[in-house]
C-alpha atoms as a PDB file:
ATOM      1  CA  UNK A   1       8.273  -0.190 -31.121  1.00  0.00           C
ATOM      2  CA  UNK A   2       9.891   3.128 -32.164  1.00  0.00           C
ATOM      3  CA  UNK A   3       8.164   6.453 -32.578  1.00  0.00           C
ATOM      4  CA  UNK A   4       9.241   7.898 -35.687  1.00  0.00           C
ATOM      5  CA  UNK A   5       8.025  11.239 -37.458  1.00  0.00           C
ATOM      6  CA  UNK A   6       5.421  12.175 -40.474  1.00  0.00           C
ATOM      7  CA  UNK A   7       4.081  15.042 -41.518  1.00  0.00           C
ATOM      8  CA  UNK A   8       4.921  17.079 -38.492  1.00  0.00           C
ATOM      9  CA  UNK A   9       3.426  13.855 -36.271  1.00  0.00           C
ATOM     10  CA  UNK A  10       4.924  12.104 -34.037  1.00  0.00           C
ATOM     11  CA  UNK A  11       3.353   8.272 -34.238  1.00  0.00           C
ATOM     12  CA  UNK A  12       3.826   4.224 -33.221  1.00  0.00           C
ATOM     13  CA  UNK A  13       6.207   2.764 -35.621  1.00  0.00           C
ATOM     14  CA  UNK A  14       4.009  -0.614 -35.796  1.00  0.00           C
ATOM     15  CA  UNK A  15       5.202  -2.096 -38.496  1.00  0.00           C
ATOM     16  CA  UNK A  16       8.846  -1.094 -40.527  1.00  0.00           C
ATOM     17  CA  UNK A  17      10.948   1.738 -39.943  1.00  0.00           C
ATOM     18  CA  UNK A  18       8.611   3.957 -42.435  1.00  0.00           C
ATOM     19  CA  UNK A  19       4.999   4.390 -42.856  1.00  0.00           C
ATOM     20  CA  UNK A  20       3.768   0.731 -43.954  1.00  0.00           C
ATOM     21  CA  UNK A  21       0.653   0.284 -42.047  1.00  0.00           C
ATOM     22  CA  UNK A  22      -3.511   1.946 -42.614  1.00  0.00           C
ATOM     23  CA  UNK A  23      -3.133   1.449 -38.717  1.00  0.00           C
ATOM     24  CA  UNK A  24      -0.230   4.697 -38.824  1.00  0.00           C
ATOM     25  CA  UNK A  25      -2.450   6.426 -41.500  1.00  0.00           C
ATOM     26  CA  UNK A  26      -5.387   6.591 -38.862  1.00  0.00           C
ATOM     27  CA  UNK A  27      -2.716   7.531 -36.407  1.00  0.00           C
ATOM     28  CA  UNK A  28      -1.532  10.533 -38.087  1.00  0.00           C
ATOM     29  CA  UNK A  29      -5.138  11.252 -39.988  1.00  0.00           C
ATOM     30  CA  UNK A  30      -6.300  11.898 -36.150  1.00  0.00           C
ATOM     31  CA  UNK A  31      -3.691  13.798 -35.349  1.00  0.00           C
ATOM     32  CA  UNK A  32      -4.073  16.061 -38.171  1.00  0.00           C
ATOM     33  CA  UNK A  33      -8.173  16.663 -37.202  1.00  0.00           C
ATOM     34  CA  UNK A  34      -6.638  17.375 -33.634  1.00  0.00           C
ATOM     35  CA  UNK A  35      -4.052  19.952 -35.030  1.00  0.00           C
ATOM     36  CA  UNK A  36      -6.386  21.607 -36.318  1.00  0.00           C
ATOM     37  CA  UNK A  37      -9.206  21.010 -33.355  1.00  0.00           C
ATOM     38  CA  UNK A  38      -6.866  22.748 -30.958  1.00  0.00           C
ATOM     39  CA  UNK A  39      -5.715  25.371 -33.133  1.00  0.00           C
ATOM     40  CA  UNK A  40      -1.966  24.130 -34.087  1.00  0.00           C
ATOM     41  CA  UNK A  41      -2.260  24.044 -37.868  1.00  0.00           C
ATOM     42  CA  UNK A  42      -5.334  26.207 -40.287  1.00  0.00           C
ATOM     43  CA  UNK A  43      -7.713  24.413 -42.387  1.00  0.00           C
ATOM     44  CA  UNK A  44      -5.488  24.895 -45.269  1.00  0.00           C
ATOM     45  CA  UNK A  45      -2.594  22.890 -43.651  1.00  0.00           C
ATOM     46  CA  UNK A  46      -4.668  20.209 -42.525  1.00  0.00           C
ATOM     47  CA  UNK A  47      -6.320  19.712 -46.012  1.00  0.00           C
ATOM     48  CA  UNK A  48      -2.473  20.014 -47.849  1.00  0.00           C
ATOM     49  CA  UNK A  49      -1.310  17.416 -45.149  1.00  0.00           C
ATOM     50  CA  UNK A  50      -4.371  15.071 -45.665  1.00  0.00           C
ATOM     51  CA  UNK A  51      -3.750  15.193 -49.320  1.00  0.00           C
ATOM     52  CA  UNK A  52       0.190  14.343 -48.886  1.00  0.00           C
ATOM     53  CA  UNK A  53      -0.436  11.284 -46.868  1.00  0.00           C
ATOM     54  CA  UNK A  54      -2.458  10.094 -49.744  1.00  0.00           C
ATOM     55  CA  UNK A  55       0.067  10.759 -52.011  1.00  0.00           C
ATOM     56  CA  UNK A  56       2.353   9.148 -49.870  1.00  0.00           C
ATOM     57  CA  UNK A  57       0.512   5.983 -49.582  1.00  0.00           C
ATOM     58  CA  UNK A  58      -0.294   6.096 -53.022  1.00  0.00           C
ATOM     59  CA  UNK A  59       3.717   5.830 -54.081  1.00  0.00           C
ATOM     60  CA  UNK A  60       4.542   3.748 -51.261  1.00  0.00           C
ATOM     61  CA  UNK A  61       5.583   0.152 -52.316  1.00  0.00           C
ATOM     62  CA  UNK A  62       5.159  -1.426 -48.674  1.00  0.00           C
ATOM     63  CA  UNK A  63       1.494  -1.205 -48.737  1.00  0.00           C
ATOM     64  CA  UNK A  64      -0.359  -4.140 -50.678  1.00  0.00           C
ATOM     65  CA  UNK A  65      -2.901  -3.003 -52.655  1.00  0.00           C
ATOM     66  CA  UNK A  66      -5.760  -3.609 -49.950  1.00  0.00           C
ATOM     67  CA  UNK A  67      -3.190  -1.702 -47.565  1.00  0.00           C
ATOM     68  CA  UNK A  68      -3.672   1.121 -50.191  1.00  0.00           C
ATOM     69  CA  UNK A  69      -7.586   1.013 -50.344  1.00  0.00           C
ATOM     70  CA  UNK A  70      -8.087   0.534 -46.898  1.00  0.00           C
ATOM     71  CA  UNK A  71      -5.419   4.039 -46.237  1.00  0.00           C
ATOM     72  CA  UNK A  72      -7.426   6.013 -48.747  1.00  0.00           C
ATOM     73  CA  UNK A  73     -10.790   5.115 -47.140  1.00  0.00           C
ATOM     74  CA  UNK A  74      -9.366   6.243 -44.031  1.00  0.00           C
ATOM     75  CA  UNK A  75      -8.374   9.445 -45.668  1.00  0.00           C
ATOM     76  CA  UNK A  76     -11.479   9.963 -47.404  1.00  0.00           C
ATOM     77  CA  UNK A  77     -13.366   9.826 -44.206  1.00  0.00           C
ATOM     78  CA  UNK A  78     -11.153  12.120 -42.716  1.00  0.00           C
ATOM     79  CA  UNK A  79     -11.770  14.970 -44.990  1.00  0.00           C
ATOM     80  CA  UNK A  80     -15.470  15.368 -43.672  1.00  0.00           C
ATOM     81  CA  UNK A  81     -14.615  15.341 -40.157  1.00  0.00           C
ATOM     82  CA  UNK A  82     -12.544  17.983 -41.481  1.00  0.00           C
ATOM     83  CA  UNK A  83     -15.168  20.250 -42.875  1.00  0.00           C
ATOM     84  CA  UNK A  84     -17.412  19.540 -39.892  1.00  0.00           C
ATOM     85  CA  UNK A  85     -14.577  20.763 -37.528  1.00  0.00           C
ATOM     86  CA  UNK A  86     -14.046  23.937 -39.818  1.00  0.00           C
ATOM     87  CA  UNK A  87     -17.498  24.354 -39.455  1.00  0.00           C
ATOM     88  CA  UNK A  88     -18.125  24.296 -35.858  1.00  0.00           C
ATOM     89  CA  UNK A  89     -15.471  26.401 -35.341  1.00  0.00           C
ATOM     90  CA  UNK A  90     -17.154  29.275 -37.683  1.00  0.00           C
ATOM     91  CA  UNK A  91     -19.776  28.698 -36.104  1.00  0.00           C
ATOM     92  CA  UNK A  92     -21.692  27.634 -39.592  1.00  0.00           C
ATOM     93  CA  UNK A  93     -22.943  24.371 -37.939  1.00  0.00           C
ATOM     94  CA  UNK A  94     -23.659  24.527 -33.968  1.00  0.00           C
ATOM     95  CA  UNK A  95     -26.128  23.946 -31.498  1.00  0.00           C
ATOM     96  CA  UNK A  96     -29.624  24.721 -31.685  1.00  0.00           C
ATOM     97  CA  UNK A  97     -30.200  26.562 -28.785  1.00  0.00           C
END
C-alpha cells in the first residue's frame, strides 16, 4: 500500500495508483473537516476542496457508478459537519451553559 497525495492530503492508496475508492474519499473528506478543525485551511478552502473532490469523482472513470453515489453521499454529509464546525468555532452554536 502506497501513500499518495490529493488535494493537499496525504492518504492510503487502497486501491490503484489514483483515487478509485469512496473508502479514499472518506479518507481525505476527514481530513479536510480536520484542516479546518485545527486551523490549517479557512472555511472557504475546505468548502472549494470538498467541492473538487466531487468533481473529481464525478469525471473519474475508475469509479462504477455505485462507487460514484456512494463518494457523493460521503461528500454531501461532509458539508454539514462542515457548517457545524464553522459554527462552533464562531461561537454561533455552543454549549448551553
Amino acid at each position: 500500500m502506497t501513500n499518495n497525495v490529493y488535494l493537499g492530503k496525504r492518504v492510503p492508496d487502497l486501491g490503484k495508483g489514483s483515487l478509485s475508492n469512496p473508502l479514499e474519499v472518506l479518507g481525505i473528506s476527514f481530513n479536510i473537516l480536520l484542516d479546518y478543525a485545527t486551523g490549517k485551511i479557512d472555511y472557504k478552502t475546505a468548502s472549494s476542496r470538498l467541492n473538487l473532490l466531487e468533481l473529481i469523482v464525478q469525471k473519474d472513470q475508475d469509479f462504477s457508478n455505485i462507487e460514484k453515489t456512494i463518494s457523493h453521499g460521503i461528500v454531501d454529509l461532509t458539508r454539514p459537519a462542515l457548517k457545524a464546525s464553522q459554527l462552533l468555532k464562531s461561537g454561533l452554536l455552543g454549549d448551553d451553559k
